[in-house]
PDB file of N, CA and C in Angstrom:
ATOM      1  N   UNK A   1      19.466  -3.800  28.242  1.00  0.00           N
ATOM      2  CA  UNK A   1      19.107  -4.124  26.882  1.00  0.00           C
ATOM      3  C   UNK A   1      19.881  -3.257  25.893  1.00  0.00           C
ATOM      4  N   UNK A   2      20.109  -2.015  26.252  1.00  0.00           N
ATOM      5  CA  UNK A   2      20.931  -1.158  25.073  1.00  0.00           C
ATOM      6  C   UNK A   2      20.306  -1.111  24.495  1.00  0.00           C
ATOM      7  N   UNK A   3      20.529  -0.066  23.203  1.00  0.00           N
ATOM      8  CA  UNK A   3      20.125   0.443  22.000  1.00  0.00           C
ATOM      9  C   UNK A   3      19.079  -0.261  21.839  1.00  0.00           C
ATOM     10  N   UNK A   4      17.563  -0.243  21.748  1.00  0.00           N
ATOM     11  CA  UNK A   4      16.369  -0.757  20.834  1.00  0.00           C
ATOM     12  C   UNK A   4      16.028  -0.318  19.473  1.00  0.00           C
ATOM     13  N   UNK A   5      16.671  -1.419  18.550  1.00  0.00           N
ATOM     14  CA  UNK A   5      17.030  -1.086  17.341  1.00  0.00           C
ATOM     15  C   UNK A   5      15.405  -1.348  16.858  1.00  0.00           C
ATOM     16  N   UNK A   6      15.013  -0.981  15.620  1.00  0.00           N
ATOM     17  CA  UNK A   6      13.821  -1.546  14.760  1.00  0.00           C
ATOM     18  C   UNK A   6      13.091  -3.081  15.314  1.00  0.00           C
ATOM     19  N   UNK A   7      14.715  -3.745  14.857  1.00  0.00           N
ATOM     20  CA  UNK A   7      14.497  -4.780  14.787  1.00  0.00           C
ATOM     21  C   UNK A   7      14.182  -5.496  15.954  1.00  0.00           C
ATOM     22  N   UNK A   8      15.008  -5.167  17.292  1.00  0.00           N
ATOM     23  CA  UNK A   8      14.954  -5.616  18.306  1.00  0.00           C
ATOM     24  C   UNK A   8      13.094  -4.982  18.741  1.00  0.00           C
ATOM     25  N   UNK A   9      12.673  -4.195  18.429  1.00  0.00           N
ATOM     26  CA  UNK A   9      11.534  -3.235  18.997  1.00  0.00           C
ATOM     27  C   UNK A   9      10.289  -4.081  17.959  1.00  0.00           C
ATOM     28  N   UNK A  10      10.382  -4.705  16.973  1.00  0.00           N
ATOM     29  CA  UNK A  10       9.863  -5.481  16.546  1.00  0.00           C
ATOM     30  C   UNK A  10       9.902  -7.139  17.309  1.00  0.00           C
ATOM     31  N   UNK A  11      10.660  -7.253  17.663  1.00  0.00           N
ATOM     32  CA  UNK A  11      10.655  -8.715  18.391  1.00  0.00           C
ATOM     33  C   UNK A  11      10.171  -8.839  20.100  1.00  0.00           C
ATOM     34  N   UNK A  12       9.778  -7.769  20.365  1.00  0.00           N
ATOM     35  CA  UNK A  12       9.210  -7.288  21.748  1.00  0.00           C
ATOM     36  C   UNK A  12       7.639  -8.224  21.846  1.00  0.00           C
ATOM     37  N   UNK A  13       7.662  -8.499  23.048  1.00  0.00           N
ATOM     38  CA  UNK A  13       6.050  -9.203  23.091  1.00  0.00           C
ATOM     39  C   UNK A  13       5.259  -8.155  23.693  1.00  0.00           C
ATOM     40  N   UNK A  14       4.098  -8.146  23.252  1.00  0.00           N
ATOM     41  CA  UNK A  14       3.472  -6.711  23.586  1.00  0.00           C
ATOM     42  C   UNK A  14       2.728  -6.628  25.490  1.00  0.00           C
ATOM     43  N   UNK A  15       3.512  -7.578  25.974  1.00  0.00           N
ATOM     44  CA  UNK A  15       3.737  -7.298  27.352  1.00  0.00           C
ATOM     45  C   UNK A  15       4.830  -6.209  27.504  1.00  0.00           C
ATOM     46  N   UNK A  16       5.572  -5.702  26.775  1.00  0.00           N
ATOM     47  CA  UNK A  16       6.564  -5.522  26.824  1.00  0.00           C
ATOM     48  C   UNK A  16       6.735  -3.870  26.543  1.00  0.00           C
ATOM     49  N   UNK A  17       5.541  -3.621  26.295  1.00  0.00           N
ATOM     50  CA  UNK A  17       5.156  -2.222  26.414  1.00  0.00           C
ATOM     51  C   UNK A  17       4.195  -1.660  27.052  1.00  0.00           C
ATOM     52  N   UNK A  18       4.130  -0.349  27.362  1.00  0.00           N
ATOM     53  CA  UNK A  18       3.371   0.279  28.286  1.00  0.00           C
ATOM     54  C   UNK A  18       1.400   0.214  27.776  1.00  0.00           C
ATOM     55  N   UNK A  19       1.643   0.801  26.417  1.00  0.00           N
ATOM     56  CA  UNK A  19       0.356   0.562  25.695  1.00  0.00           C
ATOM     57  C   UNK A  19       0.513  -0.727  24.396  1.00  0.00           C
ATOM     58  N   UNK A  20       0.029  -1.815  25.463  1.00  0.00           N
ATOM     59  CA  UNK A  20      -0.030  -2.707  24.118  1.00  0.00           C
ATOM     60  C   UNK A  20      -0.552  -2.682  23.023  1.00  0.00           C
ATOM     61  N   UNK A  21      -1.700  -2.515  22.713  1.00  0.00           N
ATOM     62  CA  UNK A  21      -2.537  -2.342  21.531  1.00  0.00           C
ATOM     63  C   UNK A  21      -1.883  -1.671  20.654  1.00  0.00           C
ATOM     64  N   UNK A  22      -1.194  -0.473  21.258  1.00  0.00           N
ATOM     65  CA  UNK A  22      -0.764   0.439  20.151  1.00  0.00           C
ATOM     66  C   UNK A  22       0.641   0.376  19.511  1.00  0.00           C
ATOM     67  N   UNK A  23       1.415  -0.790  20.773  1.00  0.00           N
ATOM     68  CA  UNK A  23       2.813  -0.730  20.496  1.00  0.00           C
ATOM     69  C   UNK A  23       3.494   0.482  21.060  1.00  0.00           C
ATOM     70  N   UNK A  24       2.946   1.077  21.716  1.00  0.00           N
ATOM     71  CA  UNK A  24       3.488   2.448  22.497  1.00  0.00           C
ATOM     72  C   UNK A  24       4.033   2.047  23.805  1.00  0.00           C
ATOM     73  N   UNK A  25       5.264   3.238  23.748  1.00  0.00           N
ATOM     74  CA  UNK A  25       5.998   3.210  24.621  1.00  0.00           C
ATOM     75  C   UNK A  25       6.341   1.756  25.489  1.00  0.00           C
ATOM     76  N   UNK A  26       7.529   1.230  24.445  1.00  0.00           N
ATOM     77  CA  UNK A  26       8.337   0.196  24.842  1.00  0.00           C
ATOM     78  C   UNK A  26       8.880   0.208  26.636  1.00  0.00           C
ATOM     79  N   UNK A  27       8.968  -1.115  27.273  1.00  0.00           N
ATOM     80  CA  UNK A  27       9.202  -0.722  28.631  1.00  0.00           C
ATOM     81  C   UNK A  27      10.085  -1.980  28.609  1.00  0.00           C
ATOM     82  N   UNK A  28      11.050  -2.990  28.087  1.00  0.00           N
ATOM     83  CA  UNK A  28      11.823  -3.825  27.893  1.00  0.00           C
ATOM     84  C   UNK A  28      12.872  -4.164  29.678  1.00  0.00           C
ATOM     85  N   UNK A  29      13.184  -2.844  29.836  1.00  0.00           N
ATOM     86  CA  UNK A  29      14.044  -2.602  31.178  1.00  0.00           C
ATOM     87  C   UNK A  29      13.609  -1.490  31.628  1.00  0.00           C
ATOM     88  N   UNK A  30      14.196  -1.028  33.002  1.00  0.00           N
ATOM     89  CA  UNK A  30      13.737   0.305  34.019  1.00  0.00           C
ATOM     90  C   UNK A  30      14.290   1.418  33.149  1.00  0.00           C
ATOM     91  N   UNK A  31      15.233   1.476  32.290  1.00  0.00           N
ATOM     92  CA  UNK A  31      16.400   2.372  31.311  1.00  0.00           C
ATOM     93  C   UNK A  31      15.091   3.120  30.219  1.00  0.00           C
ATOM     94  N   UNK A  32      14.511   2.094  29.698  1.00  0.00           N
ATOM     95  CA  UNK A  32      13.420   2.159  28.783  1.00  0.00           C
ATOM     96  C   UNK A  32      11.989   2.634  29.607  1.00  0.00           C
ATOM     97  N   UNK A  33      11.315   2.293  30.287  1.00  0.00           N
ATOM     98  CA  UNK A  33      10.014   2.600  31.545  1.00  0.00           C
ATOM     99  C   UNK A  33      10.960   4.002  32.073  1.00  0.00           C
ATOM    100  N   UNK A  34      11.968   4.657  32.703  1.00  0.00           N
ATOM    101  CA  UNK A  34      11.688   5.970  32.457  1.00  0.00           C
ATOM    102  C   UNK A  34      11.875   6.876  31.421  1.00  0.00           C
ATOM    103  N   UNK A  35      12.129   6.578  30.203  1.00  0.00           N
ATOM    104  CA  UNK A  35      12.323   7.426  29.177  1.00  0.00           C
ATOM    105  C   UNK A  35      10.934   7.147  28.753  1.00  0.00           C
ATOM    106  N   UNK A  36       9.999   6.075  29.091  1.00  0.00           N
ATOM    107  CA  UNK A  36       8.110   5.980  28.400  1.00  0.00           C
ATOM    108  C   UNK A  36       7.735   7.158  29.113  1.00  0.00           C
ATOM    109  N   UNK A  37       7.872   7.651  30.779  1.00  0.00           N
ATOM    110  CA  UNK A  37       7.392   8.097  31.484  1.00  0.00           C
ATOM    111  C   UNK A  37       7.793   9.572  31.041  1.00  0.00           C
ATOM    112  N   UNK A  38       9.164  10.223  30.726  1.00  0.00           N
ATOM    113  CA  UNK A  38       9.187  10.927  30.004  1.00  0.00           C
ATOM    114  C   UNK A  38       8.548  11.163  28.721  1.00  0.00           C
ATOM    115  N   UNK A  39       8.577  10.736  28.077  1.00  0.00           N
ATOM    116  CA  UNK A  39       7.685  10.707  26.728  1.00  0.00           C
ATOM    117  C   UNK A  39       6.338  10.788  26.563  1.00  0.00           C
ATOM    118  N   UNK A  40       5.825   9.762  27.817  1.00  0.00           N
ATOM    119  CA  UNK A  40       4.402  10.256  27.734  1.00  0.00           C
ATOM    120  C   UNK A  40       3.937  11.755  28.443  1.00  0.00           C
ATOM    121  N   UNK A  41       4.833  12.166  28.939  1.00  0.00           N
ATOM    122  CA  UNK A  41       4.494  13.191  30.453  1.00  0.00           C
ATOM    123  C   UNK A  41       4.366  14.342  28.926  1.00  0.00           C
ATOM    124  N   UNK A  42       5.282  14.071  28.124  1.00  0.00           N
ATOM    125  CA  UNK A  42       5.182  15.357  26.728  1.00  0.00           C
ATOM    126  C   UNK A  42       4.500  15.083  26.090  1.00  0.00           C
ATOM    127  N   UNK A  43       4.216  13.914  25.505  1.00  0.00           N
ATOM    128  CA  UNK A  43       3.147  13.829  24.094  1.00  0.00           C
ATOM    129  C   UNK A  43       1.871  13.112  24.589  1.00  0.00           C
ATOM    130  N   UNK A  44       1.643  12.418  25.776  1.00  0.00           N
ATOM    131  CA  UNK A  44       0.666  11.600  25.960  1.00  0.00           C
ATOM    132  C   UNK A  44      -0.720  12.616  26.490  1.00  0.00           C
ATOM    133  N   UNK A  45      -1.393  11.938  26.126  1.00  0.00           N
ATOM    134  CA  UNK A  45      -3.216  12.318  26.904  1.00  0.00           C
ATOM    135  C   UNK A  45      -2.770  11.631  28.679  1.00  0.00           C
ATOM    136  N   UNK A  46      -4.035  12.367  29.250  1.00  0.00           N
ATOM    137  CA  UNK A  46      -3.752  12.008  30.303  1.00  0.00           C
ATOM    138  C   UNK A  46      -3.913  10.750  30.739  1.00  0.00           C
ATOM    139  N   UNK A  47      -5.199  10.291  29.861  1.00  0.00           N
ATOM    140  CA  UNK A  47      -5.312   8.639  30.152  1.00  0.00           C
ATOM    141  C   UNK A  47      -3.958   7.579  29.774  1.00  0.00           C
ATOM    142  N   UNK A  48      -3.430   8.441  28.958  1.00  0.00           N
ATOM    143  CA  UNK A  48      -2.064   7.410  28.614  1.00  0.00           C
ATOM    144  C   UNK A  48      -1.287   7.619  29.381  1.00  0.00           C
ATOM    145  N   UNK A  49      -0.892   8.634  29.955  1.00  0.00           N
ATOM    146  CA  UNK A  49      -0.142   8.386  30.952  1.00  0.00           C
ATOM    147  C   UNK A  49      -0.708   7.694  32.060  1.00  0.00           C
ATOM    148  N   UNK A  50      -1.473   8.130  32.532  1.00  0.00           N
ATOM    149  CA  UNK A  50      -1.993   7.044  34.031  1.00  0.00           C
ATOM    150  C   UNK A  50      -1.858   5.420  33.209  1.00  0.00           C
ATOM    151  N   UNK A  51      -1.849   4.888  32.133  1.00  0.00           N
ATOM    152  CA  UNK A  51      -1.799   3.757  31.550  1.00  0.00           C
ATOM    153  C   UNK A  51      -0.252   3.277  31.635  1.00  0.00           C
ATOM    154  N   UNK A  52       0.471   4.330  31.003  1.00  0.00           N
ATOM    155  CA  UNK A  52       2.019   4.089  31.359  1.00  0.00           C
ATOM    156  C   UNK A  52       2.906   4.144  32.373  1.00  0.00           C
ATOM    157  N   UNK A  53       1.951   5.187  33.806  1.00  0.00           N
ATOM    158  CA  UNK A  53       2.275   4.698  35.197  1.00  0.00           C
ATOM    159  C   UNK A  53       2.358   3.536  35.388  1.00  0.00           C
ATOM    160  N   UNK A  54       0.825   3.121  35.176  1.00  0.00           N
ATOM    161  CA  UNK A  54       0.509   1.761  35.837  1.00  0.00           C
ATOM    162  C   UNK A  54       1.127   0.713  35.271  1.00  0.00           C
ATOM    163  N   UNK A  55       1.509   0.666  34.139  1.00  0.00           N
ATOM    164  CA  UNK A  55       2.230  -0.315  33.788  1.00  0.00           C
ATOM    165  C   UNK A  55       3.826  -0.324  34.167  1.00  0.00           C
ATOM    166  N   UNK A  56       4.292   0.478  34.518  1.00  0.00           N
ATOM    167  CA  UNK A  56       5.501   1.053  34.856  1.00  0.00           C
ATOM    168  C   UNK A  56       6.116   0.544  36.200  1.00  0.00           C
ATOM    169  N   UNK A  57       4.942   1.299  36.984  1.00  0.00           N
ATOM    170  CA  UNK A  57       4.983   0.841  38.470  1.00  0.00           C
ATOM    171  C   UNK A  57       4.821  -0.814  38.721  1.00  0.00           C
ATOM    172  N   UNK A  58       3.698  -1.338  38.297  1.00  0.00           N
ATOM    173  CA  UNK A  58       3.636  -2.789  37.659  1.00  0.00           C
ATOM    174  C   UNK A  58       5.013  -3.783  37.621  1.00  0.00           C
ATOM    175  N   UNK A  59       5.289  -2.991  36.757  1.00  0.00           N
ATOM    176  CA  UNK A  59       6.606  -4.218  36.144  1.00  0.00           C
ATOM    177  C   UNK A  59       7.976  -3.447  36.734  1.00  0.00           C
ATOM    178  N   UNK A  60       8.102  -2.600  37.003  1.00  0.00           N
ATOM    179  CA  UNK A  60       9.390  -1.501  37.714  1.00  0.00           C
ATOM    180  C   UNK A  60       9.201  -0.910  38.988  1.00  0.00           C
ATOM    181  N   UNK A  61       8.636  -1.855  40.132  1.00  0.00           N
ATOM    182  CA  UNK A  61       8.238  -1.108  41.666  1.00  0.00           C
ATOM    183  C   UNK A  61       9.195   0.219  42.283  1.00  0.00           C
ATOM    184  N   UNK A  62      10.742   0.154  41.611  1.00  0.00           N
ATOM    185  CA  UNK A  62      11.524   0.659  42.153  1.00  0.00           C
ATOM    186  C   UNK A  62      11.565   1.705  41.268  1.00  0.00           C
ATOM    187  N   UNK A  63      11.162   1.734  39.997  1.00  0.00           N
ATOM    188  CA  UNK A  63      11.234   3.252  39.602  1.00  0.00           C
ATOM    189  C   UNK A  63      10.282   4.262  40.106  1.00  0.00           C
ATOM    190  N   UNK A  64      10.899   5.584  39.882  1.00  0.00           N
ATOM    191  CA  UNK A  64       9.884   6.657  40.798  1.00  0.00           C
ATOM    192  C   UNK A  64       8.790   7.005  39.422  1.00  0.00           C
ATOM    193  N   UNK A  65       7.891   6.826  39.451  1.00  0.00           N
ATOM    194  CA  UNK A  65       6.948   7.191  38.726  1.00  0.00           C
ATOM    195  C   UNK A  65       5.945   8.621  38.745  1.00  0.00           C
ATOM    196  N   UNK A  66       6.697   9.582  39.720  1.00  0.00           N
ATOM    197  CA  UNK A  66       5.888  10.567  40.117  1.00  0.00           C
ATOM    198  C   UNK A  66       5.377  11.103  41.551  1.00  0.00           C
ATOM    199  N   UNK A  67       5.737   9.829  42.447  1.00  0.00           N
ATOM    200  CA  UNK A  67       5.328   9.913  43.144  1.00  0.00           C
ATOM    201  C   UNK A  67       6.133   9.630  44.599  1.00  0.00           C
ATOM    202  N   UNK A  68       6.559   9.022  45.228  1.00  0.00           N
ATOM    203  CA  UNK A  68       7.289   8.436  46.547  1.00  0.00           C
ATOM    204  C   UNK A  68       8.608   7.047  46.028  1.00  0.00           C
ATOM    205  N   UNK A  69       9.495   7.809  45.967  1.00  0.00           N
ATOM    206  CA  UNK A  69      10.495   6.533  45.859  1.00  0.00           C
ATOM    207  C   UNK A  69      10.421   5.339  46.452  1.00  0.00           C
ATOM    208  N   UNK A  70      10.235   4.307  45.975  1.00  0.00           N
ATOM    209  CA  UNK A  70      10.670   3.007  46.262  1.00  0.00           C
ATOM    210  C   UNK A  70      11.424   2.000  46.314  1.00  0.00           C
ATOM    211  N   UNK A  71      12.058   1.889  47.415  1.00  0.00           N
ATOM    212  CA  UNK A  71      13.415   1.392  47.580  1.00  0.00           C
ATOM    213  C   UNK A  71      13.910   0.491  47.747  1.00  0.00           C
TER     214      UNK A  71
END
């Protein structure tokens, strides 16, 4: 996907992020789902992160989320 401009981050369906409701942490491609996983690991509560795992792991089986690579 490249660069997620405003505009493009506005045209996202809110499947399309980790926390829908809030519009948090965009997950578009695996490029985007580990930079959420970063981001939440610094600013998130813990419930948001276990929220942005699961959505992560969910839609990105092959990214490492913390835990056992999947290959």
């Amino acid at each position: 996907m490249g660069k997620l401009t405003s505009k493009r981050r506005a045209a996202l369906k809110p499947s399309q992020f980790a926390l829908p409701g809030k519009d948090g942490y965009p997950i578009p491609d695996a490029s985007h789902a580990r930079n959420a996983l970063a981001r939440v690991a610094q600013h998130g509560t813990p419930s948001e992160q276990a929220r942005v795992k699961a959505a992560v792991r969910k839609k990105f089986p092959s990214v490492n989320v913390g835990g056992k690579s999947k290959k």
